[in-house]
C-alpha atoms as a PDB file:
ATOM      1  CA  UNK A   1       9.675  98.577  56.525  1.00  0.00           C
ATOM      2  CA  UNK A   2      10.448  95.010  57.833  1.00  0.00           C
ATOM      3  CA  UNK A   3      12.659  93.028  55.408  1.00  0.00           C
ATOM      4  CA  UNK A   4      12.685  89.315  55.147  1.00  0.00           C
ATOM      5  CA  UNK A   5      15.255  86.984  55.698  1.00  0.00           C
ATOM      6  CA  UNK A   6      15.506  84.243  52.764  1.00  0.00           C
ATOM      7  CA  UNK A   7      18.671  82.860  54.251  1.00  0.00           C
ATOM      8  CA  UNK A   8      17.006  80.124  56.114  1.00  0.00           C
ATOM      9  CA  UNK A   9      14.858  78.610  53.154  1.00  0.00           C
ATOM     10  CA  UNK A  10      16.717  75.624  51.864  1.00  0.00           C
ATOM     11  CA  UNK A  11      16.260  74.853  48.124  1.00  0.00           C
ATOM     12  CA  UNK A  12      15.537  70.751  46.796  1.00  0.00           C
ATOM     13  CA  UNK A  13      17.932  68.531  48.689  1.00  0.00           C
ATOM     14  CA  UNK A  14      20.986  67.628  46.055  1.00  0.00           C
ATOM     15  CA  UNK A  15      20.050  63.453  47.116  1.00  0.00           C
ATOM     16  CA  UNK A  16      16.160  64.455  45.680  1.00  0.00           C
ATOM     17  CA  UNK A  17      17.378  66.361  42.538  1.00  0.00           C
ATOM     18  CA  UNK A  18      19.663  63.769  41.291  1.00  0.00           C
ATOM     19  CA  UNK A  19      17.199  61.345  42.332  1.00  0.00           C
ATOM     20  CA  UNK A  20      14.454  63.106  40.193  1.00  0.00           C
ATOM     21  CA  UNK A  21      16.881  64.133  37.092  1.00  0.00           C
ATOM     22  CA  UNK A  22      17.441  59.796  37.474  1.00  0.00           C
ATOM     23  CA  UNK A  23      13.710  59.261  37.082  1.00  0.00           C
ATOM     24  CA  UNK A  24      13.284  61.792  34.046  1.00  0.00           C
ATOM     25  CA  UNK A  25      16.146  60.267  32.146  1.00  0.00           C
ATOM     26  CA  UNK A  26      14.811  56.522  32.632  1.00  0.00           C
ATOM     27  CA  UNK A  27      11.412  57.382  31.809  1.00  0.00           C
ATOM     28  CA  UNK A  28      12.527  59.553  28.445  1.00  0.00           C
ATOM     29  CA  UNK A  29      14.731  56.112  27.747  1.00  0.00           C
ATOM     30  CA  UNK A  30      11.706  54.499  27.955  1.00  0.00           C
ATOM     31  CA  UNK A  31       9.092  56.541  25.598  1.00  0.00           C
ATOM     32  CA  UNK A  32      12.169  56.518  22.806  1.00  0.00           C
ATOM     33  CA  UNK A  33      12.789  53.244  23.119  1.00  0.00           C
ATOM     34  CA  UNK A  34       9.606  52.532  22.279  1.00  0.00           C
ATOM     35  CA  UNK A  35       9.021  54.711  19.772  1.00  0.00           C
ATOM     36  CA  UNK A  36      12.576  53.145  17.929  1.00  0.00           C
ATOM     37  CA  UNK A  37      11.178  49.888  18.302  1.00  0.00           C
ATOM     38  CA  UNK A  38       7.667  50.277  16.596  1.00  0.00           C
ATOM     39  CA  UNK A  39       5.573  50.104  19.672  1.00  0.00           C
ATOM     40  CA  UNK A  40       6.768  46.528  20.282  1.00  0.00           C
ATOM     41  CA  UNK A  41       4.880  45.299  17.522  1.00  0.00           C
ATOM     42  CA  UNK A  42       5.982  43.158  14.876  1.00  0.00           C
ATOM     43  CA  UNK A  43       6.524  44.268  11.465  1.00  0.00           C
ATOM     44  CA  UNK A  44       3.907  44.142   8.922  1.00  0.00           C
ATOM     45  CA  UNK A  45       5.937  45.278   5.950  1.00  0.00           C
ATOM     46  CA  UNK A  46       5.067  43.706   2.674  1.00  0.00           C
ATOM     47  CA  UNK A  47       7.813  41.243   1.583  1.00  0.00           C
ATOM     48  CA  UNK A  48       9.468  41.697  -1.742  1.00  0.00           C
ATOM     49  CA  UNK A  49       9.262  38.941  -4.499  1.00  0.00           C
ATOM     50  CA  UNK A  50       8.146  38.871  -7.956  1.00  0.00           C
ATOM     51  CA  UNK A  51       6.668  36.385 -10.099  1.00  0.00           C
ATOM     52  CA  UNK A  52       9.798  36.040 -12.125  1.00  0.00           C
ATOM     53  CA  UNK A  53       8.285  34.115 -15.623  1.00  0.00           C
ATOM     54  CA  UNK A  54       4.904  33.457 -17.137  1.00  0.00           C
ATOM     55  CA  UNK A  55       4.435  31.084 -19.382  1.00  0.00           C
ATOM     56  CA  UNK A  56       2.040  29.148 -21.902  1.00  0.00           C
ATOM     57  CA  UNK A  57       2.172  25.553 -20.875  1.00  0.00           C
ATOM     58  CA  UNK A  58      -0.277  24.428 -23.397  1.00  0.00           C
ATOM     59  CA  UNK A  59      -3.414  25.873 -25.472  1.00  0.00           C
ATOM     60  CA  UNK A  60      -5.525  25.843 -22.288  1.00  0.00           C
ATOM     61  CA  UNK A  61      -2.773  26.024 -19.682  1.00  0.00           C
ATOM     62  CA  UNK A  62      -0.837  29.353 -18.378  1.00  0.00           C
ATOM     63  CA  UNK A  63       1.975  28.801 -15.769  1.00  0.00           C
ATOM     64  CA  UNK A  64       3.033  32.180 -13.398  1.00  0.00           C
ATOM     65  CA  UNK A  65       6.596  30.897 -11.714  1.00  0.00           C
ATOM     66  CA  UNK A  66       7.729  32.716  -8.446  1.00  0.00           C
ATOM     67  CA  UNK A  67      10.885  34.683  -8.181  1.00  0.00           C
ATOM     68  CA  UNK A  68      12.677  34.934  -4.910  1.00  0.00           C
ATOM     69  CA  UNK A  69      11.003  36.450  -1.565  1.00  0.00           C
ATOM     70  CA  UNK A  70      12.749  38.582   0.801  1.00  0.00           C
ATOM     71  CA  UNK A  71      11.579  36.815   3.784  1.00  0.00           C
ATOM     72  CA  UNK A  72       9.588  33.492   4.346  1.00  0.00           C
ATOM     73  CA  UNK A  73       6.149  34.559   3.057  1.00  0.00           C
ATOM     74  CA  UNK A  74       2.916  31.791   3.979  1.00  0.00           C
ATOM     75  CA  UNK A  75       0.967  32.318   0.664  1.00  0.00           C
ATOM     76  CA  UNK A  76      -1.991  32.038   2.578  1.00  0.00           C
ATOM     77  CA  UNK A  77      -0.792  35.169   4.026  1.00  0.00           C
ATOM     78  CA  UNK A  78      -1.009  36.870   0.307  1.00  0.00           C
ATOM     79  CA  UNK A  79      -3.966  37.330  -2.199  1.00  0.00           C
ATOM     80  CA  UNK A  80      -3.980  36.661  -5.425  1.00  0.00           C
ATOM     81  CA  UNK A  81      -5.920  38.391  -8.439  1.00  0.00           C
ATOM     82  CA  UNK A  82      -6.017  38.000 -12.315  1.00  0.00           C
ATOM     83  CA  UNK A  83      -6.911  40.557 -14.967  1.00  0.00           C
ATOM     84  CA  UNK A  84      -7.995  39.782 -18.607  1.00  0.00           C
ATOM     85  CA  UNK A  85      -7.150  42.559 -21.411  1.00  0.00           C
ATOM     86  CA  UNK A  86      -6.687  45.297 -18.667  1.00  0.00           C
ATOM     87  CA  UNK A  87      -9.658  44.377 -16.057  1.00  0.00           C
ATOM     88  CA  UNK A  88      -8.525  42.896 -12.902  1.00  0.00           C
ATOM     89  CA  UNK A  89     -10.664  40.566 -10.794  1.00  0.00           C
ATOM     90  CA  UNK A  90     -10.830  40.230  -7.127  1.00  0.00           C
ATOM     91  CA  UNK A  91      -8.246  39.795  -5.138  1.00  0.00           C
ATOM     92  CA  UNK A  92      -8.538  36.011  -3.018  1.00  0.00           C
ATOM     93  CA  UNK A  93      -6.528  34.493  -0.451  1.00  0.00           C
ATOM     94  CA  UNK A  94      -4.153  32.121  -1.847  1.00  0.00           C
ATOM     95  CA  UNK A  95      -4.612  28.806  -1.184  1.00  0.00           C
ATOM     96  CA  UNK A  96      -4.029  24.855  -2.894  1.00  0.00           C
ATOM     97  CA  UNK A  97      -7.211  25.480  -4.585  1.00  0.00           C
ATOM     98  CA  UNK A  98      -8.296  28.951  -5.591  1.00  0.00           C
ATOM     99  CA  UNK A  99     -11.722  29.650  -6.760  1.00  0.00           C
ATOM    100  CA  UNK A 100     -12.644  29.379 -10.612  1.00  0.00           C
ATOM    101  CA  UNK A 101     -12.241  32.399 -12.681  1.00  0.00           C
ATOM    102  CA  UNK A 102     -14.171  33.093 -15.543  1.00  0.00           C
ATOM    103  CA  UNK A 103     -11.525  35.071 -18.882  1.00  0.00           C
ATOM    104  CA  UNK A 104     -14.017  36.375 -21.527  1.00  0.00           C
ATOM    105  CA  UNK A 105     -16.307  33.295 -21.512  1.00  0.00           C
ATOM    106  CA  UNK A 106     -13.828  30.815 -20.882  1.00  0.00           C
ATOM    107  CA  UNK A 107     -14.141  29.727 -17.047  1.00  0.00           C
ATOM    108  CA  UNK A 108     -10.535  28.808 -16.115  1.00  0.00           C
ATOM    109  CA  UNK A 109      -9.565  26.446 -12.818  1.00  0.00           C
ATOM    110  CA  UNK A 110      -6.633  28.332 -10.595  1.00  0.00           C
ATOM    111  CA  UNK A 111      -4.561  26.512  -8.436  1.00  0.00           C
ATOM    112  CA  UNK A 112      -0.973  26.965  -6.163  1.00  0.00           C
ATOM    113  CA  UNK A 113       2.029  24.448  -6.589  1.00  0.00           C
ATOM    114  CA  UNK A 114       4.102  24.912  -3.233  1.00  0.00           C
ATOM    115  CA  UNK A 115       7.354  22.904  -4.916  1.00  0.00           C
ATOM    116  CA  UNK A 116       8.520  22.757  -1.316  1.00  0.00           C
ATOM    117  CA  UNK A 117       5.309  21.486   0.241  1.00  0.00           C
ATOM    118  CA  UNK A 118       5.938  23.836   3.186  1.00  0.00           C
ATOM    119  CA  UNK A 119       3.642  26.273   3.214  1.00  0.00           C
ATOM    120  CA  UNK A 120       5.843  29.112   1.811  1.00  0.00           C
ATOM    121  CA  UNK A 121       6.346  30.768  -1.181  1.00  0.00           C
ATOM    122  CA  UNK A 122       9.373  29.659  -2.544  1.00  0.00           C
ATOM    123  CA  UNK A 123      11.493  30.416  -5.478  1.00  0.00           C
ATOM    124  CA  UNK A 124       9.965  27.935  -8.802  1.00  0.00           C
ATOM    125  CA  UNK A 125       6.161  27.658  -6.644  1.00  0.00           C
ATOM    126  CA  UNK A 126       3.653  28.736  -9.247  1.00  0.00           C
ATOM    127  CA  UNK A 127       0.141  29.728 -10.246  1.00  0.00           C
ATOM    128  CA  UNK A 128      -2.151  27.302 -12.631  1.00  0.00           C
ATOM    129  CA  UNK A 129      -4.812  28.724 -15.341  1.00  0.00           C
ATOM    130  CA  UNK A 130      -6.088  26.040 -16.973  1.00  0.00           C
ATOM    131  CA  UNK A 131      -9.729  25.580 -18.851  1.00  0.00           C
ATOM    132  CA  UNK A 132     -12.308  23.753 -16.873  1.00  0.00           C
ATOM    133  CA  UNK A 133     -12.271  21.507 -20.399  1.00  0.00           C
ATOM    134  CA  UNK A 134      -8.950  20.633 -21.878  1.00  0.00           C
ATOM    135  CA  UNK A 135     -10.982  20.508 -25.542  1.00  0.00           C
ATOM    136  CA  UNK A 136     -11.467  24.924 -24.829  1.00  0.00           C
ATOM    137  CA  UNK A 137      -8.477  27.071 -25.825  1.00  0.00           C
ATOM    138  CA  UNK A 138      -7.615  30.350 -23.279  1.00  0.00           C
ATOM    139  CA  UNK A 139      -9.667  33.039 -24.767  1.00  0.00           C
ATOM    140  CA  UNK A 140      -7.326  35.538 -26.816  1.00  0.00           C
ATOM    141  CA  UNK A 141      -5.832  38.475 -24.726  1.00  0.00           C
ATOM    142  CA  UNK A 142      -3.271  39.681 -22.696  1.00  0.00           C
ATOM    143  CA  UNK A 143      -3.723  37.999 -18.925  1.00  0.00           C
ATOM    144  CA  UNK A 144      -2.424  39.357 -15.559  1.00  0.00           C
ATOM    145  CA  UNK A 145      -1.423  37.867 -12.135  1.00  0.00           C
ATOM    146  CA  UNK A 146      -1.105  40.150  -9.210  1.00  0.00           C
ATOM    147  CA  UNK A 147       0.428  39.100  -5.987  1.00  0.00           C
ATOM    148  CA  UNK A 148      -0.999  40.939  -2.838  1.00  0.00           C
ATOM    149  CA  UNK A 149       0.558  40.963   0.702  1.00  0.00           C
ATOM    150  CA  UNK A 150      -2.875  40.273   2.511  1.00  0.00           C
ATOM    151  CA  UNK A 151      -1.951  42.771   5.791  1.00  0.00           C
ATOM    152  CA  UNK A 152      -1.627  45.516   4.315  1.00  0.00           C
ATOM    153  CA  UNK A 153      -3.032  45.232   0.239  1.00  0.00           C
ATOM    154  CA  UNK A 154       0.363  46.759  -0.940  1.00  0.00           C
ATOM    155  CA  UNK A 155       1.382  45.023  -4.322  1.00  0.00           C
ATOM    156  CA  UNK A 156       4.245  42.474  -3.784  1.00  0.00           C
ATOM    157  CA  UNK A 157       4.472  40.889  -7.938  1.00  0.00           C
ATOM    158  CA  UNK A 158       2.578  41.333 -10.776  1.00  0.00           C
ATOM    159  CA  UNK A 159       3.296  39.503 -14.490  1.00  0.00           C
ATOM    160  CA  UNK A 160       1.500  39.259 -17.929  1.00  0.00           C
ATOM    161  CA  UNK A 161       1.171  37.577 -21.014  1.00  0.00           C
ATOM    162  CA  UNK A 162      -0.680  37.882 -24.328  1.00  0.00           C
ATOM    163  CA  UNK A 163      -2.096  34.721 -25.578  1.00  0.00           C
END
């Protein structure tokens, strides 16, 4: 029987082995890295805030007052939606001027007061119901403003008030 002679194989050169264990360590840097950071994309969480105080202005006049935000929010970056007596409407994109509503039979104007006039919900900003017709009361009930972080629907505020 012939034997063989292994003595002259060399194994991976020391200069290409560290040179590859380099490569595997900068490319595993890498892939965590990115995972850590969120893929490089910006975050998307909802902000915190509340809509610290509601209250009844007048007989045809509600007034929901923002709390503080954790972050600088746009409000046109949040929706809005009101309930009457437990049934929420719609949530809409807040804006200056925010479609009409319609509580029981009484149709009700909705608008945003940015105190700041810089396009960010700020702490005393607040939401509007008012009757289309300052001679109609609110219809009797309990009312409810929901804010909405628009990305994502998650619920940022909500407040209520029985009239």
């Amino acid at each position: 029987m012939m034997k063989k002679s292994f003595k002259n194989r060399s194994a991976v050169s020391p200069v290409i082995a560290t040179i590859l264990m380099v490569a595997i360590t900068v490319v595993l840097a890498a892939v965590l890295y990115v995972m850590v950071m969120g893929f490089g994309g910006t975050s998307s969480s909802a902000p915190t805030g509340s809509v610290a105080s509601v209250e009844k202005v007048d007989n045809d006049e509600l007034r929901f007052t923002f709390g503080t935000f954790s972050k600088e929010t746009q409000f046109t970056d949040c929706k809005v939606a009101f309930g009457f007596d437990g049934v929420m409407g719609g949530a809409v994109v807040m804006n200056t001027a925010i479609p009409d509503v319609t509580f029981d039979t009484v149709v009700c104007e909705i608008s945003y007061t940015d105190l700041g006039a810089d396009g960010k919900i700020s702490m005393g900003d607040y939401i509007t119901v008012k009757t289309t017709a300052s001679t109609i009361d609110l219809a009797e009930g309990e009312y409810t403003c929901t804010i909405i972080w628009g990305q994502d629907g998650s619920v940022i505020g909500t407040k209520s008030i029985t009239v």
